[in-house]
C-alpha atoms as a PDB file:
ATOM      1  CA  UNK A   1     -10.358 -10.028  -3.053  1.00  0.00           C
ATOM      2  CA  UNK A   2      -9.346  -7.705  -5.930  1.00  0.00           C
ATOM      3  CA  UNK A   3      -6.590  -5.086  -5.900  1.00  0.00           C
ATOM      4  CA  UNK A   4      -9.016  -2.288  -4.913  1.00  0.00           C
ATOM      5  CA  UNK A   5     -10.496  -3.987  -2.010  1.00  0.00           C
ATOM      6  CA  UNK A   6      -7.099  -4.823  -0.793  1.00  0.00           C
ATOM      7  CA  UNK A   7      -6.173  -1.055  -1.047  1.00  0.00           C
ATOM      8  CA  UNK A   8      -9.702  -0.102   0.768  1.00  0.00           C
ATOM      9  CA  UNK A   9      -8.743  -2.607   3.982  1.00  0.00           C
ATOM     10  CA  UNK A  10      -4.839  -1.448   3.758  1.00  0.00           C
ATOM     11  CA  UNK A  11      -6.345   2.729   4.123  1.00  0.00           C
ATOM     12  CA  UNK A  12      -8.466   1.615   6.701  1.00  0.00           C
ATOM     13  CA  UNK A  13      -5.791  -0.556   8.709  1.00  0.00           C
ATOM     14  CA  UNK A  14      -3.392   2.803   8.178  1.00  0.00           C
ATOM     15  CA  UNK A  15      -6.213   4.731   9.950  1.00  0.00           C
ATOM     16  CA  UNK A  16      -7.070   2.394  12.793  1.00  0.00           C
ATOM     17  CA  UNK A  17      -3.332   2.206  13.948  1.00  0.00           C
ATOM     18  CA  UNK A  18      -2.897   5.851  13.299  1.00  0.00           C
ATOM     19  CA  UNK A  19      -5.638   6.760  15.681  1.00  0.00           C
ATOM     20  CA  UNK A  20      -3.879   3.943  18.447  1.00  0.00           C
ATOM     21  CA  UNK A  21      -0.268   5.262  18.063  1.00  0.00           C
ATOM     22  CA  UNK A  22      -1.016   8.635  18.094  1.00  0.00           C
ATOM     23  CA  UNK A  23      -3.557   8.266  21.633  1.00  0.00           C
ATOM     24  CA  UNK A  24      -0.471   6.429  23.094  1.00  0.00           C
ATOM     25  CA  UNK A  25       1.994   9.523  21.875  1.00  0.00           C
ATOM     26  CA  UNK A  26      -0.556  11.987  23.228  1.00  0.00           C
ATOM     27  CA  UNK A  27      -0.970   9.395  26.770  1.00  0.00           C
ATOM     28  CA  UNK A  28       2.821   9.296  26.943  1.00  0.00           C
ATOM     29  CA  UNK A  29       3.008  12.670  27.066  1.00  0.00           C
ATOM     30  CA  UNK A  30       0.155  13.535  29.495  1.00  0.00           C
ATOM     31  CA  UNK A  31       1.441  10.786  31.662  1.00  0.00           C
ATOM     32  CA  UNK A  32       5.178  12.704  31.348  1.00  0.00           C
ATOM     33  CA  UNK A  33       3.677  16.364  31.793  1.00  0.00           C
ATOM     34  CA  UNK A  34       1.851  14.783  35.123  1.00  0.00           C
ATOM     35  CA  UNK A  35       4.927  13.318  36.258  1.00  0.00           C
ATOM     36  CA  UNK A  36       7.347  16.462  36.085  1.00  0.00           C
ATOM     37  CA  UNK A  37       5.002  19.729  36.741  1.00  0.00           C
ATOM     38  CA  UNK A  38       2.714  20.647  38.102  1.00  0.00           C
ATOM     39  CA  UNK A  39       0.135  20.709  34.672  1.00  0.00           C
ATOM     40  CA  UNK A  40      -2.981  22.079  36.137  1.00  0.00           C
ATOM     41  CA  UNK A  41      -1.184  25.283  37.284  1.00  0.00           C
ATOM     42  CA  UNK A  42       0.437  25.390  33.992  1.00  0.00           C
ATOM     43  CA  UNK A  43      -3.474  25.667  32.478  1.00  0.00           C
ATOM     44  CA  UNK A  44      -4.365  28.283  35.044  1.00  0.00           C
ATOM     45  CA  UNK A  45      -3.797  30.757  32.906  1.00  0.00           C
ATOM     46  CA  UNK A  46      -4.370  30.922  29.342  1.00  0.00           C
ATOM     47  CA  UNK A  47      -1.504  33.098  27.272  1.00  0.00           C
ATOM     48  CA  UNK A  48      -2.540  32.871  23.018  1.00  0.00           C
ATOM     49  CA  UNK A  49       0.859  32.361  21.531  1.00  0.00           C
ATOM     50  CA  UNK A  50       1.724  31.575  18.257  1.00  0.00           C
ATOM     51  CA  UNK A  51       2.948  27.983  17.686  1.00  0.00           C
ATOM     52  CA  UNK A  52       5.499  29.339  15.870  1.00  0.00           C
ATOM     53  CA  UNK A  53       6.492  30.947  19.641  1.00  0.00           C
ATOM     54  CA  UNK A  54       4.882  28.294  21.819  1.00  0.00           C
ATOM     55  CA  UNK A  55       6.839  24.869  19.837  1.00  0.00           C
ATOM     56  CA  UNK A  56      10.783  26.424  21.146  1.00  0.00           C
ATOM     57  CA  UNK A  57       9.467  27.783  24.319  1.00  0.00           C
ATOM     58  CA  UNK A  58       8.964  24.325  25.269  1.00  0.00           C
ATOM     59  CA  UNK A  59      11.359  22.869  23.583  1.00  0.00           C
ATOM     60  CA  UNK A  60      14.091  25.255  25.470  1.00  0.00           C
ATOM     61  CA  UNK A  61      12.661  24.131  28.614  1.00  0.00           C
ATOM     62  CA  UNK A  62      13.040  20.507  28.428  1.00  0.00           C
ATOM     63  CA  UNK A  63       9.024  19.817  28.373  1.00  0.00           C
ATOM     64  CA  UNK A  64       9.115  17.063  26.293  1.00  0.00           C
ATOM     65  CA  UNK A  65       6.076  15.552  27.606  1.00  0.00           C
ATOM     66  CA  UNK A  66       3.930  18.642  26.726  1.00  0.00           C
ATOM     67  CA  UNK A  67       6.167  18.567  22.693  1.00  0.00           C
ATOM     68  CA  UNK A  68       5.464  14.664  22.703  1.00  0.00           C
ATOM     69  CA  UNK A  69       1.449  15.604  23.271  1.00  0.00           C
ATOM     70  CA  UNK A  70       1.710  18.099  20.263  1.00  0.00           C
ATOM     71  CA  UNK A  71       2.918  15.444  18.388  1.00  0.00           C
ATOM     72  CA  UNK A  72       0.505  12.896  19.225  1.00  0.00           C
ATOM     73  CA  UNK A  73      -2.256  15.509  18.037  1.00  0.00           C
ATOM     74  CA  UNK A  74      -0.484  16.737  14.651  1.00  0.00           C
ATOM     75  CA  UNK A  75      -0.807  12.640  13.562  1.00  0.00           C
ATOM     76  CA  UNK A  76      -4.280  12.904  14.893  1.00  0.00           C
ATOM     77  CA  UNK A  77      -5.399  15.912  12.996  1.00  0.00           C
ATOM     78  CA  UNK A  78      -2.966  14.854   9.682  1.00  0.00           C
ATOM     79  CA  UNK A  79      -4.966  11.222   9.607  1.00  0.00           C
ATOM     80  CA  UNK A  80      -7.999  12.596   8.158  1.00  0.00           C
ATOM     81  CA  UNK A  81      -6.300  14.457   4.942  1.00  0.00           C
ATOM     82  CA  UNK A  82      -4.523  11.556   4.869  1.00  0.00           C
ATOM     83  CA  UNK A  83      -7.453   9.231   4.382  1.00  0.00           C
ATOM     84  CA  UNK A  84      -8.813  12.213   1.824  1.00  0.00           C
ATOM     85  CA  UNK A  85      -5.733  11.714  -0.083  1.00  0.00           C
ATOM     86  CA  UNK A  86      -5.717   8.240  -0.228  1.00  0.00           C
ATOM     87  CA  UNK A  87      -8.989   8.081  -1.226  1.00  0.00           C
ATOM     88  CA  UNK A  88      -8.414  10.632  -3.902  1.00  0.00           C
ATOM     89  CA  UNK A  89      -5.882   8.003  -5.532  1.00  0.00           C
ATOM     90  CA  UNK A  90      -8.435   5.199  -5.122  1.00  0.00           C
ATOM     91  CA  UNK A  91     -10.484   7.064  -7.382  1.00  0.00           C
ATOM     92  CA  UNK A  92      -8.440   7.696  -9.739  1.00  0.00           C
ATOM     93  CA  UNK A  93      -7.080   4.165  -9.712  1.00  0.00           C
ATOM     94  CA  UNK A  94     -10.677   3.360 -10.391  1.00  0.00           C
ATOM     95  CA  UNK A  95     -10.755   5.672 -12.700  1.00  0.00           C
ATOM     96  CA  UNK A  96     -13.698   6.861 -10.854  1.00  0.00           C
ATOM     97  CA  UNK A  97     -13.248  10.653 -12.345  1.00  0.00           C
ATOM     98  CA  UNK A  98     -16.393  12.403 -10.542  1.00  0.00           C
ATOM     99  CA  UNK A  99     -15.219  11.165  -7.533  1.00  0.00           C
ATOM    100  CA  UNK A 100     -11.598  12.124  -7.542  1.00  0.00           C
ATOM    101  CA  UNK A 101     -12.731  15.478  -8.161  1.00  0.00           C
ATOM    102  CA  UNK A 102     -14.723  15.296  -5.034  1.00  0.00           C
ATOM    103  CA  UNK A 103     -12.276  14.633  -3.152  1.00  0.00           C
ATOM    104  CA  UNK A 104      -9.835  16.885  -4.615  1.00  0.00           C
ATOM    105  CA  UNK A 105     -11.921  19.417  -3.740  1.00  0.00           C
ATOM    106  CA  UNK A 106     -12.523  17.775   0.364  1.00  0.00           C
ATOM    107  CA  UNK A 107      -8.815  17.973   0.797  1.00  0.00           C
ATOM    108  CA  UNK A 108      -8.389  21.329  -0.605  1.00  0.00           C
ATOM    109  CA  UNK A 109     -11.015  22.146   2.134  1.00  0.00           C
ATOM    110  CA  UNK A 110      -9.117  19.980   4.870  1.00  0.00           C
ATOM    111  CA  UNK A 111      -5.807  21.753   4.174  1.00  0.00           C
ATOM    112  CA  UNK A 112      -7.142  25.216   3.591  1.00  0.00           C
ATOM    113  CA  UNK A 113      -9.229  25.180   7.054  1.00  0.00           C
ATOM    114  CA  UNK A 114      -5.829  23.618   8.358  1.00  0.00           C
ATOM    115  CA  UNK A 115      -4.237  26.474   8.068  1.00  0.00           C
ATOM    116  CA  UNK A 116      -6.487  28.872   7.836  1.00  0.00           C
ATOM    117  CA  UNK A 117      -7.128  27.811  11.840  1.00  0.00           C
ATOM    118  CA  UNK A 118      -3.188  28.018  12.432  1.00  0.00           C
ATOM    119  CA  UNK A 119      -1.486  31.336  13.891  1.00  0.00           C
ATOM    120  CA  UNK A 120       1.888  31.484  13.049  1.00  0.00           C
END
């Protein structure tokens, strides 16, 4: 097994226990919103706040289960421009030029969207 391959199965174990702790962050904190609210009233009604607004509201409260499920699905979303940007320095490592630029250009996407999709 060369170098490269050894990177490939080392971005791929990365991903597969990324995906595992953050479901057992986002489980944890289901399991603790269930266990101190009531969390379908909560969801009754929908209010669109900023995160930027939404993040200390909860935070002043004490809801940590409902701050531990954010967290669990910022590592979700961040694992695939992750992934993007290891792969961009597999390429280059390669010296696979075409490529890099390829995915240059994917996590440039990934990021923009990112927070393009964010109100803050």
């Amino acid at each position: 097994m060369n170098q490269i391959d050894d990177l490939e199965l080392k971005i791929s174990k990365f991903l597969r226990y990324g995906v595992i702790v953050a479901g057992l962050i986002i489980l944890f904190g289901w399991i603790m919103m269930f266990k101190s609210t009531n969390t379908f009233y909560t969801f009754k009604f929908y209010d669109k706040l900023p995160l930027t607004e939404v993040i200390p509201f909860y935070f002043y409260r004490e809801r940590w289960g409902i701050l531990l499920a954010y967290a669990g699905l910022v590592i979700l979303i961040s694992l695939p421009i992750i992934r993007v940007l290891l792969t961009l320095l597999l390429f280059f490592k390669q010296k696979e030029y075409a490529l890099a630029l390829v995915a240059g250009c994917v996590s440039v996407a990934l990021i923009l969207s990112l927070f393009l999709g964010i109100e803050l």
